[in-house]
Protein backbone atom coordinates (compact mmCIF):
# COMPACT_ATOMS: atom_id res chain seq x y z
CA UNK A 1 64.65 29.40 87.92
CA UNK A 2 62.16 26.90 86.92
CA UNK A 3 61.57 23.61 88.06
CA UNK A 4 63.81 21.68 85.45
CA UNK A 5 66.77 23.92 85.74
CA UNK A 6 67.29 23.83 89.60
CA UNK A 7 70.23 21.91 90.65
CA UNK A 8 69.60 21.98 94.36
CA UNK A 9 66.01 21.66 95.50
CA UNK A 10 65.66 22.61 99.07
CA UNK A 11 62.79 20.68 101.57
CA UNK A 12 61.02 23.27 103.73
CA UNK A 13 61.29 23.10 107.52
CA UNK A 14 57.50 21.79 107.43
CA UNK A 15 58.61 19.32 105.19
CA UNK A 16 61.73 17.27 106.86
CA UNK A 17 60.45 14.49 108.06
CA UNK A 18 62.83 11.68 109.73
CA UNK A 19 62.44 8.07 108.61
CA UNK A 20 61.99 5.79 110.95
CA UNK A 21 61.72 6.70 114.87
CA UNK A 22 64.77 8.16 116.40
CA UNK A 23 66.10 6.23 118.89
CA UNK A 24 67.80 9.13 121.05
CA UNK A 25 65.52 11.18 123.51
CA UNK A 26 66.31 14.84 121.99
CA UNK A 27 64.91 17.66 119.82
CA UNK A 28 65.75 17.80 116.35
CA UNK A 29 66.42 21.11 114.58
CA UNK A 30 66.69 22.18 111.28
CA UNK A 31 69.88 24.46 110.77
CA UNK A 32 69.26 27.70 109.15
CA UNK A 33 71.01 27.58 105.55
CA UNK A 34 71.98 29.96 102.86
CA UNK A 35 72.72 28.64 99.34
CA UNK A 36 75.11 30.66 96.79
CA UNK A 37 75.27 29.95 93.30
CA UNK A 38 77.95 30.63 90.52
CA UNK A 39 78.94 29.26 87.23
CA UNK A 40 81.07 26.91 88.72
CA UNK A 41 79.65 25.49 92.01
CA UNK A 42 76.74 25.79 94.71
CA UNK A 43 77.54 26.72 98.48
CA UNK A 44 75.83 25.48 101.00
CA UNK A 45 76.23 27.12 104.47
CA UNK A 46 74.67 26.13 107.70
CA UNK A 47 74.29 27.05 110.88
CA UNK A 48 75.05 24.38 113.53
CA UNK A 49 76.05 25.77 117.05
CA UNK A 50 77.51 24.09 119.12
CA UNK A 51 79.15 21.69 116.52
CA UNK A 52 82.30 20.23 117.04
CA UNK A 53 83.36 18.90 113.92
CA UNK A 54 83.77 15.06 114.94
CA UNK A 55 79.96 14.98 115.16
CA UNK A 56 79.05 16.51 111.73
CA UNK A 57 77.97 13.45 109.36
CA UNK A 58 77.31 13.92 105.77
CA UNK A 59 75.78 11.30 103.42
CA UNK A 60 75.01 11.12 100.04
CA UNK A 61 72.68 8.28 99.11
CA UNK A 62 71.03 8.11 95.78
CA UNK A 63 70.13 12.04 94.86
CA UNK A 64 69.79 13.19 98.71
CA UNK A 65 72.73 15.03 100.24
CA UNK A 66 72.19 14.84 104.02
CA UNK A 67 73.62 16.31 106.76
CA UNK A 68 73.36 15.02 110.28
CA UNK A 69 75.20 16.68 113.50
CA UNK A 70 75.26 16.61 117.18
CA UNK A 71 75.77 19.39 119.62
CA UNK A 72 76.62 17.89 122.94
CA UNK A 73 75.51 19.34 126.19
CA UNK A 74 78.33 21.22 128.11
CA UNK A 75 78.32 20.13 132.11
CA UNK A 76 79.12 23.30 133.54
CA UNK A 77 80.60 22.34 137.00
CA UNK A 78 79.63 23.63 140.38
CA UNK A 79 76.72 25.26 138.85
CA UNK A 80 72.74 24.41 138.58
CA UNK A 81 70.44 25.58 135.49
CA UNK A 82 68.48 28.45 137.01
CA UNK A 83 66.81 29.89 133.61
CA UNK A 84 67.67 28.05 129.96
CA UNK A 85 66.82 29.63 126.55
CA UNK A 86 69.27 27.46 124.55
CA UNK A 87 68.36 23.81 123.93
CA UNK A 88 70.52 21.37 122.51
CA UNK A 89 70.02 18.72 120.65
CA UNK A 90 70.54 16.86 116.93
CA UNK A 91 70.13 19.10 113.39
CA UNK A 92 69.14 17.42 110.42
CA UNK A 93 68.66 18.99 106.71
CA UNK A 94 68.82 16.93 103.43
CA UNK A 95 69.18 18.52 99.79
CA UNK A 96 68.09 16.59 96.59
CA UNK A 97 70.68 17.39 93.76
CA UNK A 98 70.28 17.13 90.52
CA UNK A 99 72.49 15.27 87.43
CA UNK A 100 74.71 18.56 87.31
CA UNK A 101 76.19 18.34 90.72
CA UNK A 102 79.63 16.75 90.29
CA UNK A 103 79.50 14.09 93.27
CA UNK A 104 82.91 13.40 93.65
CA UNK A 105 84.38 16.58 94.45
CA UNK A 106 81.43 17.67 97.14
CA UNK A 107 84.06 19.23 99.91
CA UNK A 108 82.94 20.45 103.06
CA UNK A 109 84.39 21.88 106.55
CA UNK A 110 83.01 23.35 109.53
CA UNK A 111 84.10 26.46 111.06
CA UNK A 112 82.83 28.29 114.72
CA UNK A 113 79.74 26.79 114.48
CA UNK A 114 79.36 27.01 110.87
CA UNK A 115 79.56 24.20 108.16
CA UNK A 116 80.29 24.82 104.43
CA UNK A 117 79.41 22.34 101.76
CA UNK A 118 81.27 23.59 97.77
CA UNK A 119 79.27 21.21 95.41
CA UNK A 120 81.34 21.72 91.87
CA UNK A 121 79.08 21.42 88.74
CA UNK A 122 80.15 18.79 86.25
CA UNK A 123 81.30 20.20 83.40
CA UNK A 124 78.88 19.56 80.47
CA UNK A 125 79.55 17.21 78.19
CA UNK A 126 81.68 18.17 75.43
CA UNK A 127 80.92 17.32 71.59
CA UNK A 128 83.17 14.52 69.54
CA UNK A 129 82.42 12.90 66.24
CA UNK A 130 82.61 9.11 66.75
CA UNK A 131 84.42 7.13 63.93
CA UNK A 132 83.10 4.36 62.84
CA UNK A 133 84.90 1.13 62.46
């Protein structure tokens, strides 16, 4: 796929940078994604543990497709933290589309943890003659 015909052009995990500071005292992660492709649409799926689905937030602003979620901290009563290997914290990934994503009809849901984004492609234009008056 060359550079003009992508419709989806992914930013590396060295490359996500946050604008701005963040204003809440947690580590940010990039989700692990997979991206399908058919004739038809792109899928986007994404890991986000820990997710409920009140605190995924997806914008679209301009060409950048962004998703934003929270994984709250579960207080586990009566116990203390002996040994931790999970951290939790805030996941951020953003996606630049091109012209040949249909905006519109972007859908997505989260399942167990795991969020799916169907981004239709328009349909291309279609021929017409155009009388003239």
């Amino acid at each position: 796929m060359t550079d003009q015909t992508k419709t989806l052009d992914v930013q590396k995990e060295q490359e996500l940078s946050v604008e701005g500071e963040q204003t809440r005292d947690r580590d940010l992660f990039v989700p692990r994604t997979d991206i399908l492709e058919s004739d038809d649409e792109i899928v986007v799926i994404a890991d986000l543990p820990g997710v409920d689905p009140k605190h995924v937030e997806i914008t679209l602003e301009r060409n950048v497709l962004t998703i934003n979620a929270s994984a709250l901290e579960e207080d586990l009563q009566g116990y203390s933290l002996v040994y931790s290997e999970y951290a939790s914290g805030d996941y951020q990934r953003r996606f630049v589309l091109s012209d040949t994503i249909d905006r519109e009809k972007i859908s997505a849901s989260v399942k167990d943890g795991v969020l799916r984004l169907r981004l239709p492609k328009a349909a291309p234009a279609k021929a017409r003659k155009i009388s003239i008056n």
